[in-house]
Every structure is written in C-alpha cells, then in structure tokens.
C-alpha atoms as a PDB file:
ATOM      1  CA  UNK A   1      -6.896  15.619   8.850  1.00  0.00           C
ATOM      2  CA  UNK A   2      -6.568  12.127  10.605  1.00  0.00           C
ATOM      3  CA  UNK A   3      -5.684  12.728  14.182  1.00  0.00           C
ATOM      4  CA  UNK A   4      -3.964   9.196  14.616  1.00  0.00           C
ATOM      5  CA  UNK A   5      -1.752   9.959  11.354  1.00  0.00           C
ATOM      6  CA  UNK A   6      -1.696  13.900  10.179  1.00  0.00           C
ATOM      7  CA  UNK A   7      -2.396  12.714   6.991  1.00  0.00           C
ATOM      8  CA  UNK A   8      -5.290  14.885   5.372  1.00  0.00           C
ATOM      9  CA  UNK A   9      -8.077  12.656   4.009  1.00  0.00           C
ATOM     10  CA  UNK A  10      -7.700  11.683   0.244  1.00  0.00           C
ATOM     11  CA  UNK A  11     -10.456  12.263  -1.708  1.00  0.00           C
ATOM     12  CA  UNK A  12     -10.134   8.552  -3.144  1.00  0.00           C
ATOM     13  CA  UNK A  13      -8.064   6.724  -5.384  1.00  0.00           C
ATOM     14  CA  UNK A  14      -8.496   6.224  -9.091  1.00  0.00           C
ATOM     15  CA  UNK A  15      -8.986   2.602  -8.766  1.00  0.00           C
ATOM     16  CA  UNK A  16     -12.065   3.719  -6.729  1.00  0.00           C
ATOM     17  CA  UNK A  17     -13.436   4.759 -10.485  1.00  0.00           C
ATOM     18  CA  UNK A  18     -16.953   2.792 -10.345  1.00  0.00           C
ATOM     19  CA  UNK A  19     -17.519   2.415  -6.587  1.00  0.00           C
ATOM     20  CA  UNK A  20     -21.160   3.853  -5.807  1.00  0.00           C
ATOM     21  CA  UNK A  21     -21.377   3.091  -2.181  1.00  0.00           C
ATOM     22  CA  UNK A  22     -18.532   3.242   1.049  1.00  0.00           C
ATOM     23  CA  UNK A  23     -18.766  -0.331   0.818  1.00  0.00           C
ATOM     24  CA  UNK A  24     -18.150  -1.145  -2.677  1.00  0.00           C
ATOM     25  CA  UNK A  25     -15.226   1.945  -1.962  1.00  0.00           C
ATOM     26  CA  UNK A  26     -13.288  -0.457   1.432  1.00  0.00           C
ATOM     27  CA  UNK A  27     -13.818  -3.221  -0.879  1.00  0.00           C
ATOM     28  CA  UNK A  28     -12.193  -2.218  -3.499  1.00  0.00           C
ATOM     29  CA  UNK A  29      -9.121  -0.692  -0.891  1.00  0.00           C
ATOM     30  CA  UNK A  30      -8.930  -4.125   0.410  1.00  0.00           C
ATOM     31  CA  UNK A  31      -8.298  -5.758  -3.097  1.00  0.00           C
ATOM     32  CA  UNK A  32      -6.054  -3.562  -4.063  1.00  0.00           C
ATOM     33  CA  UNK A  33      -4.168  -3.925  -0.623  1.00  0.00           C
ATOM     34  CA  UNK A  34      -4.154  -7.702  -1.633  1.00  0.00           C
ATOM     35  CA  UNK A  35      -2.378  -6.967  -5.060  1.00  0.00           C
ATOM     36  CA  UNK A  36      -0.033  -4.816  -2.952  1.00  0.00           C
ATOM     37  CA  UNK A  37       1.414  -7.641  -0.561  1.00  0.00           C
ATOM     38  CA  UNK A  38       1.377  -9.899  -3.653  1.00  0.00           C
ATOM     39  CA  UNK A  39       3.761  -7.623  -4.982  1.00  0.00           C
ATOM     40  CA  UNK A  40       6.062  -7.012  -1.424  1.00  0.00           C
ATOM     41  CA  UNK A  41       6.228 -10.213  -0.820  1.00  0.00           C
ATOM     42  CA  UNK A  42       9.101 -11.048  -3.136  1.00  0.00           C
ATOM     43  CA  UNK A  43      11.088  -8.199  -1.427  1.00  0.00           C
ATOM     44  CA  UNK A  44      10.112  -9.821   2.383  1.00  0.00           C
ATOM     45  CA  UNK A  45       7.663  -6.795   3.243  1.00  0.00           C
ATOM     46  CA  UNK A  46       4.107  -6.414   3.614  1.00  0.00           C
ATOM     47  CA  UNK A  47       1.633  -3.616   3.743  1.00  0.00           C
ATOM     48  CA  UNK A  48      -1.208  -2.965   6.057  1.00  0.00           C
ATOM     49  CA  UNK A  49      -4.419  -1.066   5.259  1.00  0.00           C
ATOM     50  CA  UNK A  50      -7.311  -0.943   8.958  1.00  0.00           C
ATOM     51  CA  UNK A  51      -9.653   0.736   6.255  1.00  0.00           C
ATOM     52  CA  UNK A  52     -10.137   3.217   8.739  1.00  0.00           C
ATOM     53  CA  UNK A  53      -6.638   5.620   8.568  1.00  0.00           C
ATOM     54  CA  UNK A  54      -5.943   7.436   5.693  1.00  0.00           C
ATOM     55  CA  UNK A  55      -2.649   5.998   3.794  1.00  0.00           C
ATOM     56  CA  UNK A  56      -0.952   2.283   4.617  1.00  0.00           C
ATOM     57  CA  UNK A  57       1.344   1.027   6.829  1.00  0.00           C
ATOM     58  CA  UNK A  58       4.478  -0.731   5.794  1.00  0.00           C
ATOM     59  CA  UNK A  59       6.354  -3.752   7.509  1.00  0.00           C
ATOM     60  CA  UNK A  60       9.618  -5.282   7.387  1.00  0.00           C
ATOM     61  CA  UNK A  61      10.663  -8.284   8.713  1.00  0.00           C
ATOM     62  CA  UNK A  62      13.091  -6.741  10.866  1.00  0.00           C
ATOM     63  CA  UNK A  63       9.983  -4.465  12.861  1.00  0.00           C
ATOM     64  CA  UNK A  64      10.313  -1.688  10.971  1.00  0.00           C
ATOM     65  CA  UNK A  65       7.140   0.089   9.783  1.00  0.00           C
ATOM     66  CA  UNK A  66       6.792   3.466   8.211  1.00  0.00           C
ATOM     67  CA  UNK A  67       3.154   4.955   7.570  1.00  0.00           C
ATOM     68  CA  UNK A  68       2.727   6.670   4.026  1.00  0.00           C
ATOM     69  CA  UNK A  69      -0.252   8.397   2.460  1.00  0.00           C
ATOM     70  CA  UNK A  70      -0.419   7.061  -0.439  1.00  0.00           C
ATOM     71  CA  UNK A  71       0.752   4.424  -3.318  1.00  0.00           C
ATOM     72  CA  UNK A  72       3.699   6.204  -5.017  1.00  0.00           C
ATOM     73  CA  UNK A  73       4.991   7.149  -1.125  1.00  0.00           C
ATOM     74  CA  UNK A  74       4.310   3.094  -0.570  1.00  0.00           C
ATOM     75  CA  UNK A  75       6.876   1.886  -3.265  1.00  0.00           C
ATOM     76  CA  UNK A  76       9.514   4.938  -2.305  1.00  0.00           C
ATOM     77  CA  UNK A  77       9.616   3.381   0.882  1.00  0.00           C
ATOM     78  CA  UNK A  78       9.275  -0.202  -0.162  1.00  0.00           C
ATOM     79  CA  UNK A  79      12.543   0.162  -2.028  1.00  0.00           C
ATOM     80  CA  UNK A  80      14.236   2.153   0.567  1.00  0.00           C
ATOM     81  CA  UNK A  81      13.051  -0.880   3.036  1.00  0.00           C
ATOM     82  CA  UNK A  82      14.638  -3.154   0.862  1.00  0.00           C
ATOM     83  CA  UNK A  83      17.549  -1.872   0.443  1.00  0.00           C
ATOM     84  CA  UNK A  84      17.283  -2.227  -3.647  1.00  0.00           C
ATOM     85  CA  UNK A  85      15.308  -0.477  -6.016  1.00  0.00           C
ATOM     86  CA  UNK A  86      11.333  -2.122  -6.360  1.00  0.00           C
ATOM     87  CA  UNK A  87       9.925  -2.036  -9.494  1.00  0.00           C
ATOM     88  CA  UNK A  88       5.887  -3.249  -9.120  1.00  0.00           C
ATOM     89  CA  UNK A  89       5.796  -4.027 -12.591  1.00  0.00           C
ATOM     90  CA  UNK A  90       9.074  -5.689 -13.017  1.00  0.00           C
ATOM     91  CA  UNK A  91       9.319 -10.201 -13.675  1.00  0.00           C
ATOM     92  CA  UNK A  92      10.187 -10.382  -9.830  1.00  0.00           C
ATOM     93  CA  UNK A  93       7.457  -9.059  -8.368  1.00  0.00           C
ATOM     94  CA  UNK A  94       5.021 -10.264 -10.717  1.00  0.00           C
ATOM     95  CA  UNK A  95       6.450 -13.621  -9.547  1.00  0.00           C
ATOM     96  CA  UNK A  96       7.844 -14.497 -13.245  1.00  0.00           C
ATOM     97  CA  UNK A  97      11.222 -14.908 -12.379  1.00  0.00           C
END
C-alpha cells in the first residue's frame, strides 16, 4: 500500500507484457502516459504519472485533479471532468475529426 496515495501496488499493467528490467517497465509507463495526454488533450485535460506512486493523476484546466489507480478509473474520471462522455478510441480523440 502507497502511503502518499492508499492505493495498493499493482502488480503491472498488460502493456508491461515484454519488459525484463524496472527500467524497460518506467519506460514503457512513460510512453503510454504520452499516448494518454495525446488522447486528453482534445477534451482540455492532462494526466500525470511521477513513476514513483501507484495510479495517475488527472488535471483540468480549471485546478481540479483527482488521483485514480488505474486506466479504466482514468477515463471514468476523464469524462466526468469533462463534463461529456470520452471515448479513447473515438475520431476526436484520435485527432481525426
């Protein structure tokens, strides 16, 4: 259990598949942070990811920032940030709109 967060350590994420060594393992967190703010941005939010604390940190414009443990928790609150519904694989955030 993280004492800065009370979220209990993940074993790792899928996308982790292939990583051999901690560093290959942060990163691979990193990039996949990157695709994750790629997809926010459309929707004026941003995620944040100190490789350190289990889980991400989420950002609106407006200062408000939730902590969640993990991906699916990241897009409930993405959408309930936004106001509207957030659909990662949708034309909009894939920037084809």
């Amino acid at each position: 259990m993280c004492s800065a967060c009370g979220f209990p350590a993940a074993p790792g994420h899928w996308t982790d598949a292939g990583a051999q060594t901690p560093g290959e393992r942060l990163r691979l967190r990193f990039s996949r942070l990157a695709a994750v703010n790629r997809l926010l941005a459309p929707y004026g939010l941003k995620a944040h990811d100190d490789g350190v604390t289990p889980g991400l940190q989420i950002f609106a414009p407006g200062g408000q920032r939730e902590l969640v443990p993990d991906l699916q928790t990241l897009w409930i609150a993405a959408a309930r940030m936004a106001g509207r519904p957030i659909d990662p694989l949708s034309a909009r955030a894939l920037g084809d709109e």
